[in-house]
N, C-alpha and C. Protein backbone atom coordinates (compact mmCIF):
# COMPACT_ATOMS: atom_id res chain seq x y z
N UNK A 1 -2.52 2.64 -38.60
CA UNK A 1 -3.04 3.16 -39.85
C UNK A 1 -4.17 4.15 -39.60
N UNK A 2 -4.96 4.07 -38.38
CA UNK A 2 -6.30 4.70 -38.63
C UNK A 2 -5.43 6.22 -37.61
N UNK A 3 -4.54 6.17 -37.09
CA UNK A 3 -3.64 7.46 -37.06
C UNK A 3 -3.54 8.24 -37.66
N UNK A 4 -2.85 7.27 -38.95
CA UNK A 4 -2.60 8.18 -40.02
C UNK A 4 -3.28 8.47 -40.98
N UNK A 5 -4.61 8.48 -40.70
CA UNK A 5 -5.98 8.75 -41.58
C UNK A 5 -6.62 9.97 -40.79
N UNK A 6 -6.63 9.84 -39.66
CA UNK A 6 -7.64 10.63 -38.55
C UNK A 6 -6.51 12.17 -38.25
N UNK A 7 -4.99 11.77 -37.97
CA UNK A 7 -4.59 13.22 -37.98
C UNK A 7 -4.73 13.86 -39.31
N UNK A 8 -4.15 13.63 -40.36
CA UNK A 8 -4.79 14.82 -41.29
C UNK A 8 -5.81 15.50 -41.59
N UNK A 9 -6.64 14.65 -41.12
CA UNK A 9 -8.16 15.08 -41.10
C UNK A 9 -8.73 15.89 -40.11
N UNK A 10 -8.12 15.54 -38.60
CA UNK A 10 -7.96 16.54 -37.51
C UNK A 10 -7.48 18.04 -37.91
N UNK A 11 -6.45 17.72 -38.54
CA UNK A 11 -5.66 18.98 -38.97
C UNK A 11 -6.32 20.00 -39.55
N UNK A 12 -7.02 19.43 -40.76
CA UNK A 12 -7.82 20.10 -41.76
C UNK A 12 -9.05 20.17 -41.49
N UNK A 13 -9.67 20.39 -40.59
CA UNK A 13 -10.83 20.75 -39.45
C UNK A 13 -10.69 21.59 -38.37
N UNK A 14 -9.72 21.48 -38.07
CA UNK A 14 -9.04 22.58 -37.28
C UNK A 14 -8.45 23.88 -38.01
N UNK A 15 -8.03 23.55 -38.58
CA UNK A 15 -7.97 25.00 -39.51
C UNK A 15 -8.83 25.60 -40.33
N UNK A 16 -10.31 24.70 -40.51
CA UNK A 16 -11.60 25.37 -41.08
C UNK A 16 -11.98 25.83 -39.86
N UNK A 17 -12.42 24.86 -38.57
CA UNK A 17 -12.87 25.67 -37.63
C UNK A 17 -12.70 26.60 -36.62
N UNK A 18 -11.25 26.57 -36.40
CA UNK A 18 -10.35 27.32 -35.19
C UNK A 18 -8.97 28.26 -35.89
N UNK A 19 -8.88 28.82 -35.22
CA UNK A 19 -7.35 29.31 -35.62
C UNK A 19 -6.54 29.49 -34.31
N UNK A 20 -5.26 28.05 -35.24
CA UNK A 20 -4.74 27.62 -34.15
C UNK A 20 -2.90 27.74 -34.37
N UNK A 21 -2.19 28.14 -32.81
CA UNK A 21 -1.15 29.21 -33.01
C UNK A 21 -0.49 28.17 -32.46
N UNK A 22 0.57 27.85 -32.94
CA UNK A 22 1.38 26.95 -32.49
C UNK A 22 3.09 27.34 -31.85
N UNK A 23 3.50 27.65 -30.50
CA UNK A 23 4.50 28.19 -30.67
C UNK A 23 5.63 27.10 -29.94
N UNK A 24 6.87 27.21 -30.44
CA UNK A 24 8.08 26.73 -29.69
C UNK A 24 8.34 25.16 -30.35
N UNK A 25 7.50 24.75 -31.72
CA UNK A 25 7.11 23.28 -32.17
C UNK A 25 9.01 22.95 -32.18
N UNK A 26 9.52 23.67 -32.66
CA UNK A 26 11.39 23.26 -32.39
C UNK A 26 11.51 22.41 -30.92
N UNK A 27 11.06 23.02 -29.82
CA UNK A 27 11.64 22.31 -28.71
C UNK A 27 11.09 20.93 -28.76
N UNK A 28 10.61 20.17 -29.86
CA UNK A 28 10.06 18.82 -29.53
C UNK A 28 11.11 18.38 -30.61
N UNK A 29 11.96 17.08 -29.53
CA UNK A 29 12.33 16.32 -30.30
C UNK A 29 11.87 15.81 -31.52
N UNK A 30 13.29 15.51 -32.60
CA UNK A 30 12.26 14.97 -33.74
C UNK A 30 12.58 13.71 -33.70
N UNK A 31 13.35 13.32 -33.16
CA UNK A 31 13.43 11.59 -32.69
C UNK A 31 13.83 11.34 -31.54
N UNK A 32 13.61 10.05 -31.01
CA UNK A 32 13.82 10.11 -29.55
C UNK A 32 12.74 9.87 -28.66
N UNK A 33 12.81 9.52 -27.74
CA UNK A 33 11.74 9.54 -26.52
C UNK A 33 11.64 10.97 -25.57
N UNK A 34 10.27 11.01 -25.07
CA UNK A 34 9.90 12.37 -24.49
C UNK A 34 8.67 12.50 -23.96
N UNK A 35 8.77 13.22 -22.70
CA UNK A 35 7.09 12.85 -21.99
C UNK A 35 7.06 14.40 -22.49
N UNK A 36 5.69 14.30 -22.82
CA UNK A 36 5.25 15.69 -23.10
C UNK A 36 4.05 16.08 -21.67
N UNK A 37 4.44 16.85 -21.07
CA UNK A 37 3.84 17.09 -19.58
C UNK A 37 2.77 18.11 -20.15
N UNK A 38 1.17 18.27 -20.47
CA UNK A 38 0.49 19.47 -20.62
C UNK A 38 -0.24 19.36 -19.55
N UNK A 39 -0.76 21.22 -19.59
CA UNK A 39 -2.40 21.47 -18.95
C UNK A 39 -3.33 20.45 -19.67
N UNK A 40 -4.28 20.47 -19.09
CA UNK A 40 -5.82 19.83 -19.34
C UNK A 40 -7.15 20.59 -18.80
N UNK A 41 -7.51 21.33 -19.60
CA UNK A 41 -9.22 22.12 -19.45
C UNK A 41 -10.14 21.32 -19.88
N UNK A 42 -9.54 20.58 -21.43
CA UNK A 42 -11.03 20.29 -22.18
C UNK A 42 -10.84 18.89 -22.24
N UNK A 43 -11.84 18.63 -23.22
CA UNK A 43 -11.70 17.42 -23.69
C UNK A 43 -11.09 17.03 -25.12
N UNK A 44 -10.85 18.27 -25.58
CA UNK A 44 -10.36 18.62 -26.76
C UNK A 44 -8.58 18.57 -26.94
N UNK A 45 -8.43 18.52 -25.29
CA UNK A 45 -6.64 18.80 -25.33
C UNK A 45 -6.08 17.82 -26.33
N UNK A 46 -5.88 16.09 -25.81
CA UNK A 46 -5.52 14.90 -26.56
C UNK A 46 -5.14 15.83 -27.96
N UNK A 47 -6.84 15.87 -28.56
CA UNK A 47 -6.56 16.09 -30.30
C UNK A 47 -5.68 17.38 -30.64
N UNK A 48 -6.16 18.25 -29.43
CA UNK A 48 -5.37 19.43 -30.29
C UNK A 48 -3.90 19.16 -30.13
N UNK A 49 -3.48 18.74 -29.09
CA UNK A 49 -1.97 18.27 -28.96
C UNK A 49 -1.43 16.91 -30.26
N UNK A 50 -2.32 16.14 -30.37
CA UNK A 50 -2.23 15.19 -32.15
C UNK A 50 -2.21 15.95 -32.74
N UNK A 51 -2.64 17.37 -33.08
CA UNK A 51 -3.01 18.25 -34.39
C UNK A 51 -1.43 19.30 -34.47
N UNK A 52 -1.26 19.57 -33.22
CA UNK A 52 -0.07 20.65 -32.63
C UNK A 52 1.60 20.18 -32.95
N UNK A 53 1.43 18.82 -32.37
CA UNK A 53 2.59 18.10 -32.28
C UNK A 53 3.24 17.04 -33.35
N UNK A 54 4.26 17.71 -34.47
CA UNK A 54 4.47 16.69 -35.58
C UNK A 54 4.78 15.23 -35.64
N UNK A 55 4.99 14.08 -33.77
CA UNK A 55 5.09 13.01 -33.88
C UNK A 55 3.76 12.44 -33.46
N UNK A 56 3.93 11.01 -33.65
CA UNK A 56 2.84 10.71 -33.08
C UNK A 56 2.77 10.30 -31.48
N UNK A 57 1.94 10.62 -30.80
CA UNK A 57 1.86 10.45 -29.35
C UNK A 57 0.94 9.94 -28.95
N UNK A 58 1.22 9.01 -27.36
CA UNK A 58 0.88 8.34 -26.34
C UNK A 58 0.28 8.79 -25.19
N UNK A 59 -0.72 8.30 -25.37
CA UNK A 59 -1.57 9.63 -24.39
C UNK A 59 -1.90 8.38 -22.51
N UNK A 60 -2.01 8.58 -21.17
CA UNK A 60 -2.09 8.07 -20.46
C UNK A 60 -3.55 8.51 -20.19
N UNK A 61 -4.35 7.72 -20.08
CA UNK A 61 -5.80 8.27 -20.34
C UNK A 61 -7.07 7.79 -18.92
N UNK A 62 -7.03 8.47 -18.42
CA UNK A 62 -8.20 7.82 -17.09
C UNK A 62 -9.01 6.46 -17.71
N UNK A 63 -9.15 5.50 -17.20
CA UNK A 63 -9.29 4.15 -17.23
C UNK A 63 -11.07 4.05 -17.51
N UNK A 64 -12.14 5.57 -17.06
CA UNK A 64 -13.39 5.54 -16.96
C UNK A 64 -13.32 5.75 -18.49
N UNK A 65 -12.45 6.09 -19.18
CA UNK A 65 -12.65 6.29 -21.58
C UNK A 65 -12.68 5.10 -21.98
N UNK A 66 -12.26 4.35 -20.60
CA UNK A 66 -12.87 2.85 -21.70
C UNK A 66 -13.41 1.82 -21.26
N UNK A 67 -14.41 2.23 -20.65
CA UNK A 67 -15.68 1.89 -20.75
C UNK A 67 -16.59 1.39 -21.40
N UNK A 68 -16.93 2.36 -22.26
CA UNK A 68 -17.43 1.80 -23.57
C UNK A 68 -16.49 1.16 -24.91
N UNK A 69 -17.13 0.38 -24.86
CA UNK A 69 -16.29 -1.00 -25.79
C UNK A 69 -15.59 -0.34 -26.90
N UNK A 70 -16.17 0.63 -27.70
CA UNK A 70 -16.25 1.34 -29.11
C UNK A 70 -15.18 1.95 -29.03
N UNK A 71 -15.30 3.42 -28.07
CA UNK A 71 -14.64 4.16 -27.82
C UNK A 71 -13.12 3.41 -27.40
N UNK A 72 -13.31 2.86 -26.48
CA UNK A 72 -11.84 2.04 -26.43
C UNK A 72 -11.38 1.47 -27.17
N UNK A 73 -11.92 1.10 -28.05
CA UNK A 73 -11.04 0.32 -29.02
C UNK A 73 -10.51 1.81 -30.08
N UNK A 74 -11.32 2.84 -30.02
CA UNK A 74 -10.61 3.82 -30.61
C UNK A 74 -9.57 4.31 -30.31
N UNK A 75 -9.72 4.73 -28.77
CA UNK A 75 -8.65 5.29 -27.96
C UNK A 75 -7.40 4.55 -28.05
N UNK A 76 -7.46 3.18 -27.83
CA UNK A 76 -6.56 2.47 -27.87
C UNK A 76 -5.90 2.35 -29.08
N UNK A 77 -6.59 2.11 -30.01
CA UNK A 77 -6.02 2.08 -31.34
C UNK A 77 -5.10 3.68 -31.97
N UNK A 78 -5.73 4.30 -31.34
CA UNK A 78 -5.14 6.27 -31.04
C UNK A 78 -3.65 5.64 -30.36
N UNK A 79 -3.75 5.36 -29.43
CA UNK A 79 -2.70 5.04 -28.59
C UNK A 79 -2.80 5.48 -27.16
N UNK A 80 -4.01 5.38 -26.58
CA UNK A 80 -4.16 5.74 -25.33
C UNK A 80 -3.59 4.57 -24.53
N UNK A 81 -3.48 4.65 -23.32
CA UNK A 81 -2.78 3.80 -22.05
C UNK A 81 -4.07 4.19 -21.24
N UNK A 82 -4.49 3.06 -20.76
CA UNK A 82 -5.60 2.98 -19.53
C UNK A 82 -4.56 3.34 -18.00
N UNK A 83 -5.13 4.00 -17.60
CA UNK A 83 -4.68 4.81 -16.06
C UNK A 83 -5.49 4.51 -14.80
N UNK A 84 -5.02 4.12 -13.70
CA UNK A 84 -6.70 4.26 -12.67
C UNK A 84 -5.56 4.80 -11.96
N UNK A 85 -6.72 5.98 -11.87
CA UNK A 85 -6.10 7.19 -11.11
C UNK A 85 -6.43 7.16 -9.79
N UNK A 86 -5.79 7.94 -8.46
CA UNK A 86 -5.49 7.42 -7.29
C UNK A 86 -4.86 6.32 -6.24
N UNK A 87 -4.35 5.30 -7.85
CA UNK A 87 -3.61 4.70 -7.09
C UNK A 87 -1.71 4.70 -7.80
N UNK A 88 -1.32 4.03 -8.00
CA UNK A 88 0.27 3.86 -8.24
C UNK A 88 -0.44 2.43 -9.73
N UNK A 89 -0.65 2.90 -10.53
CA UNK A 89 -1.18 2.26 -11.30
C UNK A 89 0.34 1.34 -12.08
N UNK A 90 0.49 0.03 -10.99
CA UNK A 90 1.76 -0.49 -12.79
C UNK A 90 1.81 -0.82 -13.78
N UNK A 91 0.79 -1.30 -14.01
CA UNK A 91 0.33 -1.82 -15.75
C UNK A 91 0.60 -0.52 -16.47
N UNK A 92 0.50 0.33 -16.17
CA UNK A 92 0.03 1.68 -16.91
C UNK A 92 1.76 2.16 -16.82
N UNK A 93 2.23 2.21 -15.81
CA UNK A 93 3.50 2.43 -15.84
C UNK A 93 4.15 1.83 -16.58
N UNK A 94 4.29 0.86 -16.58
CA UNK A 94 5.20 -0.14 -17.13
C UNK A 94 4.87 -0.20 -18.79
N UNK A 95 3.46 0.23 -19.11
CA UNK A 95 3.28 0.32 -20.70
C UNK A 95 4.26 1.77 -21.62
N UNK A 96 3.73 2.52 -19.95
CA UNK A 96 4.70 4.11 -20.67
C UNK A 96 6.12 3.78 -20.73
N UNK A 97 6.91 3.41 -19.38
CA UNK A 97 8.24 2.92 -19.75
C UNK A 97 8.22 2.16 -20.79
N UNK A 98 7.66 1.00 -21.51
CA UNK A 98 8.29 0.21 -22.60
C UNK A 98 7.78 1.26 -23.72
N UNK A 99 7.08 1.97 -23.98
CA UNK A 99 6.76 2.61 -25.13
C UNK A 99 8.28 3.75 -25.01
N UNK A 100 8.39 4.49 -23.83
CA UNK A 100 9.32 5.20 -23.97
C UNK A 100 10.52 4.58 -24.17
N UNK A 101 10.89 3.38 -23.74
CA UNK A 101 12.01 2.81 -24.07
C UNK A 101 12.12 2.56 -25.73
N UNK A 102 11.44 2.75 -26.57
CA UNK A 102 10.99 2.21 -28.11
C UNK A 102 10.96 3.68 -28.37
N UNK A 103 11.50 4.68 -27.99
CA UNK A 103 11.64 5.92 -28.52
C UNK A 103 10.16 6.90 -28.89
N UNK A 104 9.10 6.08 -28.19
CA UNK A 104 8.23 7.05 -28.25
C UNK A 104 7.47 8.11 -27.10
N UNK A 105 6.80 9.04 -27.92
CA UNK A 105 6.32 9.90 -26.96
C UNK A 105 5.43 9.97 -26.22
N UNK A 106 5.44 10.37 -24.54
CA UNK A 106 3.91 9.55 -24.04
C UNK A 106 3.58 11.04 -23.59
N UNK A 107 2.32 11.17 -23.31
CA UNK A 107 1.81 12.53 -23.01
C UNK A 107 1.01 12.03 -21.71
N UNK A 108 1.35 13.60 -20.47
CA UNK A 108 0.84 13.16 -19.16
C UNK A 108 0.52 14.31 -19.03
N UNK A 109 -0.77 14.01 -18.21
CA UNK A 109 -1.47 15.65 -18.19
C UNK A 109 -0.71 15.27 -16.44
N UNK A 110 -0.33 16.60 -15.38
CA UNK A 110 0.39 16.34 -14.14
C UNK A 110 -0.85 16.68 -13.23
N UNK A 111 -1.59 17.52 -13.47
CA UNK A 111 -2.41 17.91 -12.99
C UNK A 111 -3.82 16.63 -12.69
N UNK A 112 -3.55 15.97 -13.21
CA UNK A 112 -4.77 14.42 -13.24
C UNK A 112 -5.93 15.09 -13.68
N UNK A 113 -6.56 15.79 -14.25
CA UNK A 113 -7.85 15.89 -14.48
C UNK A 113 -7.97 16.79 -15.21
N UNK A 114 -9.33 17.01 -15.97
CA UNK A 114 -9.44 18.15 -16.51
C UNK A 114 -9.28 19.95 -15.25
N UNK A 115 -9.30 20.90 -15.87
CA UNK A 115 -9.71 22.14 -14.44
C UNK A 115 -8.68 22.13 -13.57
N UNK A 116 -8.65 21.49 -12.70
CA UNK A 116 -8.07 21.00 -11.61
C UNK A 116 -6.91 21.71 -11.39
N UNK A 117 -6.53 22.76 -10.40
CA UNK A 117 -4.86 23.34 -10.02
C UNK A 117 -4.82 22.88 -8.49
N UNK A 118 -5.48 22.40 -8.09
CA UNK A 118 -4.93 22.04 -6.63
C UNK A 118 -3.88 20.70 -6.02
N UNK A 119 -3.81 19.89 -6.68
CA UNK A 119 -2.95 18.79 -6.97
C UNK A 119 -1.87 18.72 -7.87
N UNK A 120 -0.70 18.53 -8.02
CA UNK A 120 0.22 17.86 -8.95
C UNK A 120 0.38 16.48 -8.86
N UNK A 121 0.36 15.73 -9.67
CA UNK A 121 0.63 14.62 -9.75
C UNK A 121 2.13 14.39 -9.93
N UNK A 122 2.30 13.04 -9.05
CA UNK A 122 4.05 13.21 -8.72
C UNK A 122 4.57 12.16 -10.17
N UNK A 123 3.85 11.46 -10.91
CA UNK A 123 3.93 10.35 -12.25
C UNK A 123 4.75 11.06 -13.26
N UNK A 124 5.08 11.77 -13.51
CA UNK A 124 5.90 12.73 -14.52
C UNK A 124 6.88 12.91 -14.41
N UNK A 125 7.68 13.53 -12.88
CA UNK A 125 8.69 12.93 -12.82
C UNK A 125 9.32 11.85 -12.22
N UNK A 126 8.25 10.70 -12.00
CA UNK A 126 8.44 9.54 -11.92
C UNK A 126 9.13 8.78 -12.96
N UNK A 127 8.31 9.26 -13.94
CA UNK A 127 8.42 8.63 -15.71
C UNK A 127 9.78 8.80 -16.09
N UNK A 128 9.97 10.60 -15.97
CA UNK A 128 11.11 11.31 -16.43
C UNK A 128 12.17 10.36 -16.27
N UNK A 129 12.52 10.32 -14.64
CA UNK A 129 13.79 9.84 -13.67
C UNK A 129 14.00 8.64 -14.19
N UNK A 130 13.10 7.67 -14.17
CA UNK A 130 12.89 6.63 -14.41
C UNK A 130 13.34 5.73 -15.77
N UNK A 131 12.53 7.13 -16.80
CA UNK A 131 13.17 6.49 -17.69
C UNK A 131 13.77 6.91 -18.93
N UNK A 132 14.62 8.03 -18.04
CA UNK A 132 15.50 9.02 -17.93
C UNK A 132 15.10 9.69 -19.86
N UNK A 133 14.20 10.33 -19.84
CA UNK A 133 13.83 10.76 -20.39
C UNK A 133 13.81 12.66 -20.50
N UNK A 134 13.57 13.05 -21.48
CA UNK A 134 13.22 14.35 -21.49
C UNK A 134 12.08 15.19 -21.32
N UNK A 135 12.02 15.98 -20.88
CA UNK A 135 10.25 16.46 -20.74
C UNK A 135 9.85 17.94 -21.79
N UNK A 136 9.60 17.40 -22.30
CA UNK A 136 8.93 18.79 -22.86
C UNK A 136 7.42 19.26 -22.35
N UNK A 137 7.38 20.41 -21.94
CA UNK A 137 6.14 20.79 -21.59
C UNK A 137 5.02 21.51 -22.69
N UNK A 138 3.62 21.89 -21.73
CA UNK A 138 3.23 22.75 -22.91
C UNK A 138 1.91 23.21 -22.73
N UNK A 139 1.40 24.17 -22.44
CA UNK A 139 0.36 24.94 -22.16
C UNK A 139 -0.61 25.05 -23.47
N UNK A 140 -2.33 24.51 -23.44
CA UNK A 140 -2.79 24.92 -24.13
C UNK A 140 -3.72 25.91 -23.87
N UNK A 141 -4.05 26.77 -24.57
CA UNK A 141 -5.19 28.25 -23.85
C UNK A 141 -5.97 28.16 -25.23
N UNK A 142 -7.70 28.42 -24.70
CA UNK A 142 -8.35 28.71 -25.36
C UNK A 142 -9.49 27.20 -25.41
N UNK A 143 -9.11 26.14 -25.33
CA UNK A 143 -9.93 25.10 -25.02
C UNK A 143 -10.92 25.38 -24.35
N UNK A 144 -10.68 25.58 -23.12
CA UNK A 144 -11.57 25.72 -22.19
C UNK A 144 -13.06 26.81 -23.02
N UNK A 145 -12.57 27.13 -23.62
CA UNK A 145 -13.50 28.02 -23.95
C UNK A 145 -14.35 27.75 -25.18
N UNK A 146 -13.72 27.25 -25.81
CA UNK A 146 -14.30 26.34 -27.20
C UNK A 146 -15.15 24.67 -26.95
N UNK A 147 -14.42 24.31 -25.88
CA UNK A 147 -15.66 23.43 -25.15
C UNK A 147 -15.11 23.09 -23.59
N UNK A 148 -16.02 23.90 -22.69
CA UNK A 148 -15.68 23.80 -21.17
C UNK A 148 -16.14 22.41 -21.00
N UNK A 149 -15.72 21.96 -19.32
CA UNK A 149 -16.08 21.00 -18.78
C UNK A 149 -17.71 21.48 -19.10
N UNK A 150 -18.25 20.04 -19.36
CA UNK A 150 -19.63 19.97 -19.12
C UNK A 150 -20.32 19.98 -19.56
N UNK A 151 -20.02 21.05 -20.84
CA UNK A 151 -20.64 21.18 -22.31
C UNK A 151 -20.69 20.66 -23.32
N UNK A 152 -21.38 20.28 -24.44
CA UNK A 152 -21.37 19.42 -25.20
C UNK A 152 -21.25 19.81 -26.82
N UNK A 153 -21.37 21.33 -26.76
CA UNK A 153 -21.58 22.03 -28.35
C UNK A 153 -20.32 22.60 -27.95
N UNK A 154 -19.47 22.45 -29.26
CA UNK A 154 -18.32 23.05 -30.01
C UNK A 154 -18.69 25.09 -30.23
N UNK A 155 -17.89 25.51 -29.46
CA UNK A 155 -17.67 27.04 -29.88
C UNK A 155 -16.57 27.09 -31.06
N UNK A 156 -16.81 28.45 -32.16
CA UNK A 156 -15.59 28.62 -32.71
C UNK A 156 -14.74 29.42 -31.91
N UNK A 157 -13.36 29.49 -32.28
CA UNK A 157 -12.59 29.80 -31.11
C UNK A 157 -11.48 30.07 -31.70
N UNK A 158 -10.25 31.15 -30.66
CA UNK A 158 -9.29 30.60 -31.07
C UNK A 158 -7.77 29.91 -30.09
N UNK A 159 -7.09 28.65 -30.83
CA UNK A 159 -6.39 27.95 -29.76
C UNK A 159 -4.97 28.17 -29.68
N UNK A 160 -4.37 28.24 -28.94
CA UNK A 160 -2.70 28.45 -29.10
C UNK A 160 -2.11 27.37 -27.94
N UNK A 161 -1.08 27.15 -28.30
CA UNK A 161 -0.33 26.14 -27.67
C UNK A 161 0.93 25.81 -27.83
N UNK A 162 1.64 26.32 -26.67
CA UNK A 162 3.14 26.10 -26.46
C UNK A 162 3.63 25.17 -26.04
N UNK A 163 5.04 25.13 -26.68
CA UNK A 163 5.74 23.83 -26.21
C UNK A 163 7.29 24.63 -25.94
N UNK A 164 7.65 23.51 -24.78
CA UNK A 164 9.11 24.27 -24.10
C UNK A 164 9.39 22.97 -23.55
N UNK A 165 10.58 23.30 -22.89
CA UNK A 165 11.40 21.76 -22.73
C UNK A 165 12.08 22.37 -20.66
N UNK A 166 12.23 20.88 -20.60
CA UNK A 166 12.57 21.49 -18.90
C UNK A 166 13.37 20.64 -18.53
N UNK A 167 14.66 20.48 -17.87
CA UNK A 167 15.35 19.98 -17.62
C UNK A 167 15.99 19.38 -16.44
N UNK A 168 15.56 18.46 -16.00
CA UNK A 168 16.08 17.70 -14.45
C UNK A 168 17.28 17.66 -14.11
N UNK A 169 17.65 18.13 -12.92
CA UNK A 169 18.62 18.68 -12.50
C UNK A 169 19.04 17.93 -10.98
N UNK A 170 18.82 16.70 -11.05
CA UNK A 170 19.16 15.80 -9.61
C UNK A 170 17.82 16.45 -9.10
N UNK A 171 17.20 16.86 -8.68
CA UNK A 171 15.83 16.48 -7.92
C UNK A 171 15.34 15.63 -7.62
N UNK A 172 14.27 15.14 -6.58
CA UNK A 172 13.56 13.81 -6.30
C UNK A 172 12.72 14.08 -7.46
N UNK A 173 12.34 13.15 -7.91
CA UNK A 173 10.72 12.96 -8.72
C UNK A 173 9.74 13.85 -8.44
N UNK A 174 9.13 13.96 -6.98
CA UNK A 174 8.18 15.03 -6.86
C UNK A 174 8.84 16.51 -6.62
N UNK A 175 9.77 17.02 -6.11
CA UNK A 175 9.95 18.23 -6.83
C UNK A 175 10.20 18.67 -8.72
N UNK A 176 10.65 17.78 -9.16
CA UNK A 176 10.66 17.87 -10.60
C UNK A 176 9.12 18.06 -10.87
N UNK A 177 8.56 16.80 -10.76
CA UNK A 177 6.85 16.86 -10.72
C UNK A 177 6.06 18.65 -10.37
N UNK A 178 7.22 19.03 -9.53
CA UNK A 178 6.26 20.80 -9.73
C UNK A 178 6.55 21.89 -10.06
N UNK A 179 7.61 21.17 -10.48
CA UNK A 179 8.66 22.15 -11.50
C UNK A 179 8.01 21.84 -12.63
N UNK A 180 7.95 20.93 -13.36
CA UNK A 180 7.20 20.46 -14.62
C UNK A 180 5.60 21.43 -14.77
N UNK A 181 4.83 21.03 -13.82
CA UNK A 181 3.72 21.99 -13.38
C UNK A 181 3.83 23.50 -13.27
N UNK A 182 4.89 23.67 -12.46
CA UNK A 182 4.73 25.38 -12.28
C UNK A 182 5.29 25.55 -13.73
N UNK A 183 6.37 25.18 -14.50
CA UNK A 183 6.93 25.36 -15.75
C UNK A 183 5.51 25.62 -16.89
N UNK A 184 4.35 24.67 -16.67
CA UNK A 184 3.66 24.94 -17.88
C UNK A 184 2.51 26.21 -17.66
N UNK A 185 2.59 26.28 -16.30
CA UNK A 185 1.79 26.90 -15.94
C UNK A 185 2.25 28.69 -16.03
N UNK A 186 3.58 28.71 -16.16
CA UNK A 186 4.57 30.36 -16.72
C UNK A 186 4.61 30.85 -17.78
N UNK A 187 3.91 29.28 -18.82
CA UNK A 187 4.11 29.81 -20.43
C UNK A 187 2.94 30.30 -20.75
N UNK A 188 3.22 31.50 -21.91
CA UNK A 188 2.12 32.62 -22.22
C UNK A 188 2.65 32.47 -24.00
């Protein structure tokens, strides 16, 4: 319920404060299960991808957001999945498979972190293969700039964000995994 109170309200804040371009919203399933693979600059991605994306989504979320008691119970109640990153996390796995098995959408940033291009994370097409799912990808631009790592005041700005779909083709998991990556990383 508090979903469906907080995105409209996201929505309609975002369009007082930003102007925000949404392209390719067709390639997202409208039912069905689907990892949505994005970049990550800000801290802003999560919402703008809730604000971007007409289902509701499952976000896999570094395990240090819940921390504080409050916030986690928000996140969670959002629909975040606790992650501890660097290792082969199964709890966390095994929550995305049963959510994806229940036809919903989980969102994985591949890259693990905010910034970050030197790593792909191989969990995406782990997920995919696994649980034989579809991937839609999706580049957001302009975050970074409306609030960089580090910063704490909101710029006005403006955000755009694509969505495209990518398709596994017998690959291992980690080549898909940088196909998924180089894929979001081509869209303009």
């Amino acid at each position: 319920m508090l979903y469906e109170i907080l995105k409209p309200l996201a929505i309609f804040l975002f369009k007082i404060f930003f102007k925000i371009e949404v392209k390719g919203k067709e390639k997202i399933p409208k039912k069905g299960r689907f990892i949505l693979a994005s970049n990550h600059t800000s801290v802003l991605d999560p919402v703008v991808l809730g604000v971007a994306c007409p289902r509701r989504l499952y976000f896999l979320a570094k395990e240090e957001l819940f921390e504080n008691k409050l916030f986690s119970l928000l996140i969670k109640t959002l629909g975040a999945i606790p992650l501890k990153r660097g290792s082969s996390d199964l709890k966390a796995i095994k929550k995305a498979l049963t959510l994806l098995a229940k036809e919903k959408p989980v969102v994985i940033f591949p890259q693990g972190t905010r910034g970050r291009f030197d790593e792909v994370k191989k969990g995406v097409g782990f997920l995919a293969k696994r649980s034989n799912s579809c991937v839609v990808v999706s580049k957001i631009i302009g975050t970074e700039k409306i609030l960089p790592k580090g910063r704490k005041k909101l710029r006005l700005g403006k955000i755009k964000v694509i969505f495209d779909k990518v398709f596994y083709k017998n690959e291992n998991y980690q080549d898909f995994s940088l196909k998924i990556f180089e894929r979001i990383m081509s869209l303009d």
